[in-house]
Protein backbone atom coordinates (compact mmCIF):
# COMPACT_ATOMS: atom_id res chain seq x y z
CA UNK A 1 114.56 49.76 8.79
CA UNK A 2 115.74 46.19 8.17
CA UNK A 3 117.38 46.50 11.42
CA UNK A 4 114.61 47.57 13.16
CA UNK A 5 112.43 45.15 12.47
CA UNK A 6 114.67 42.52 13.22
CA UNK A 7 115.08 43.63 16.57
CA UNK A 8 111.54 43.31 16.90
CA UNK A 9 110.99 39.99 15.45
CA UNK A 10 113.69 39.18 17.89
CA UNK A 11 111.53 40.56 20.81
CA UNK A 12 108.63 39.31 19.71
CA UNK A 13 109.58 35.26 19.50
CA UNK A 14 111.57 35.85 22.86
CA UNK A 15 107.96 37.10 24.12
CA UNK A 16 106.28 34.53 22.97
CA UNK A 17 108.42 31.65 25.15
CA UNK A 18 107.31 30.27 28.21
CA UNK A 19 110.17 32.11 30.13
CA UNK A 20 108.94 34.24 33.07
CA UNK A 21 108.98 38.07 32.63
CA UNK A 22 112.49 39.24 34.02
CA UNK A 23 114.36 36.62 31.89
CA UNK A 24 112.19 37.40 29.02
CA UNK A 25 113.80 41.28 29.45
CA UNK A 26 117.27 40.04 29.69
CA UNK A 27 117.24 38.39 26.55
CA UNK A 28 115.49 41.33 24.59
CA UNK A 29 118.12 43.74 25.98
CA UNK A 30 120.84 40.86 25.80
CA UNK A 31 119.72 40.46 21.68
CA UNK A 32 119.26 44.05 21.38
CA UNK A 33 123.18 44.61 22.89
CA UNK A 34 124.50 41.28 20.27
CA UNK A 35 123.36 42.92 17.31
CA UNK A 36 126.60 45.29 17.88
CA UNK A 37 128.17 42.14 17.77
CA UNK A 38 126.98 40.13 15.66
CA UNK A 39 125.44 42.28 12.59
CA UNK A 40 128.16 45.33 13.24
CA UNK A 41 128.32 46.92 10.36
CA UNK A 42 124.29 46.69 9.83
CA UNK A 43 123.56 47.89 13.29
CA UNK A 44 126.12 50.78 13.17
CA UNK A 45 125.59 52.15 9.80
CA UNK A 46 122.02 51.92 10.50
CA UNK A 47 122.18 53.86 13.39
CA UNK A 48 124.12 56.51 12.32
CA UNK A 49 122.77 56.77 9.00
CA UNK A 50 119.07 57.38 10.17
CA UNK A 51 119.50 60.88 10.50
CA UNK A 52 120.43 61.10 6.97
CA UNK A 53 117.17 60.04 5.26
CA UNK A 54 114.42 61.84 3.67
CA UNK A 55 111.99 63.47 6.24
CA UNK A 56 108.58 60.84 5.30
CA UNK A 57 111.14 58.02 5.79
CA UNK A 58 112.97 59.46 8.91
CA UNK A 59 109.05 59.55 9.78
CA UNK A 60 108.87 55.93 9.33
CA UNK A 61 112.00 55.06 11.05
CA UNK A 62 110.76 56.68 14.00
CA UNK A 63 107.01 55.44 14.16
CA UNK A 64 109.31 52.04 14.18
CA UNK A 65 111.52 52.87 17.20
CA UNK A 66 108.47 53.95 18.97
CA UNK A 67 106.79 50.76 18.42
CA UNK A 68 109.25 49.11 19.68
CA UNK A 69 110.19 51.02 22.32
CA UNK A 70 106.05 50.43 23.51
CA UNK A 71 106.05 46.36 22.78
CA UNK A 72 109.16 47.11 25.43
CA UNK A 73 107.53 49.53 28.17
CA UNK A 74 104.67 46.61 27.53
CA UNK A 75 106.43 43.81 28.78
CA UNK A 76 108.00 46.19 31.79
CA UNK A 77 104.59 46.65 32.21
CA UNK A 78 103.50 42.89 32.73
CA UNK A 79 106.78 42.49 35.00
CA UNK A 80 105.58 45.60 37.45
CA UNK A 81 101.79 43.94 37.27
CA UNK A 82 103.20 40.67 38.14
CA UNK A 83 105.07 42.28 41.22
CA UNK A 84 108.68 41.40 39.49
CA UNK A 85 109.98 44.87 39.20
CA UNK A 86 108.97 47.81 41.24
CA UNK A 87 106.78 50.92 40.32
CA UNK A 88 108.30 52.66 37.38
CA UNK A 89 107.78 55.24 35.20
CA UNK A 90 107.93 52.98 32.01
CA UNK A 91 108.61 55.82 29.43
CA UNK A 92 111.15 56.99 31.42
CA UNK A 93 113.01 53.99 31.78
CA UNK A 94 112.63 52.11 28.90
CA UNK A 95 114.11 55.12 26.57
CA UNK A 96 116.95 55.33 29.02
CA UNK A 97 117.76 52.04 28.71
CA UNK A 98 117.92 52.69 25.00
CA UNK A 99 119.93 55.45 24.99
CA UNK A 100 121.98 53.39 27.18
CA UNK A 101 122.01 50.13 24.78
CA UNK A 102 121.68 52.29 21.37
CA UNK A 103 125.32 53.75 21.40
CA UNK A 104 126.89 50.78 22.18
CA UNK A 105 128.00 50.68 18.44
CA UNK A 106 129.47 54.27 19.46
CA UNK A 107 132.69 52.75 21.28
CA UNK A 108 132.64 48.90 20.97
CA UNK A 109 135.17 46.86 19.24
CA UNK A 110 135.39 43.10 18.44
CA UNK A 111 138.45 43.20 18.27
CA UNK A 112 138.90 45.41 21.06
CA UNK A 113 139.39 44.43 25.08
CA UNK A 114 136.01 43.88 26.01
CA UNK A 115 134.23 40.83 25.04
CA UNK A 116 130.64 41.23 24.42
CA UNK A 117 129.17 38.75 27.21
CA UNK A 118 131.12 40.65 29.31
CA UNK A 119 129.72 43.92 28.22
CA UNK A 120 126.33 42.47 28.10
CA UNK A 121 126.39 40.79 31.54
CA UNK A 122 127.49 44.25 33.23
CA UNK A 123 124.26 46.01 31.05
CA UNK A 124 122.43 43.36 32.23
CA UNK A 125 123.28 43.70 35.46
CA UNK A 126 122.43 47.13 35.98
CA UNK A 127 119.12 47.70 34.37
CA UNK A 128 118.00 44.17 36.45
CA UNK A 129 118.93 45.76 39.30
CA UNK A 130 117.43 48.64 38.24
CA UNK A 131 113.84 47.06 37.39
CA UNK A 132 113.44 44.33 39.83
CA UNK A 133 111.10 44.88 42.99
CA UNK A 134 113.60 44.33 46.34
């Protein structure tokens, strides 16, 4: 849960910044991505430990995701009412893009042949291109 709420803390001061809407997206999914990184063997455990716990805090866990997953589809939100990205299905998206950025910890390596700037540029990449209006 630790985890969890770190990520949103994380979200949370990047919202609060003066940045404009798209960057403030690319540095939630750029801290969620570095936490594979950075706090490996927190994030991974975490992750794949979940399913593990007791139903009432499995519960809890997932009344977590889903609040962050909504301070997400939030800020997508704000970018589509702004004009910055184009008419989305919010739900849709934003839990693909977690899916997408959740099993990261599934196949990266530090020590392996992709750096993880590199990793999260291409992410980046594609779910910016994926979001923004044309």
């Amino acid at each position: 849960m630790t985890q969890i709420k770190k990520l949103m803390e994380e979200a949370q001061a990047i919202v609060a910044t003066d940045l404009d809407i798209a960057e403030k997206i690319r540095r939630i999914f750029a801290a969620h991505i570095m936490q594979f990184h950075t706090n490996r063997d927190v994030a991974e455990s975490y992750w794949r430990e979940a399913a593990h716990l007791s139903l009432p805090r499995r519960k809890e866990v997932s009344n977590m995701l889903k609040q962050y997953e909504y301070f997400i589809r939030e800020q997508v939100d704000q970018g589509i009412a702004e004009g910055v990205f184009r008419q989305i299905n919010t739900r849709q998206v934003v839990r693909g893009i977690g899916g997408m950025v959740f099993t990261i910890g599934n196949w990266y390596d530090p020590a392996g042949p992709d750096d993880i700037y590199v990793i999260i540029d291409a992410y980046l990449d594609f779910i910016m291109h994926g979001l923004l209006a044309r």
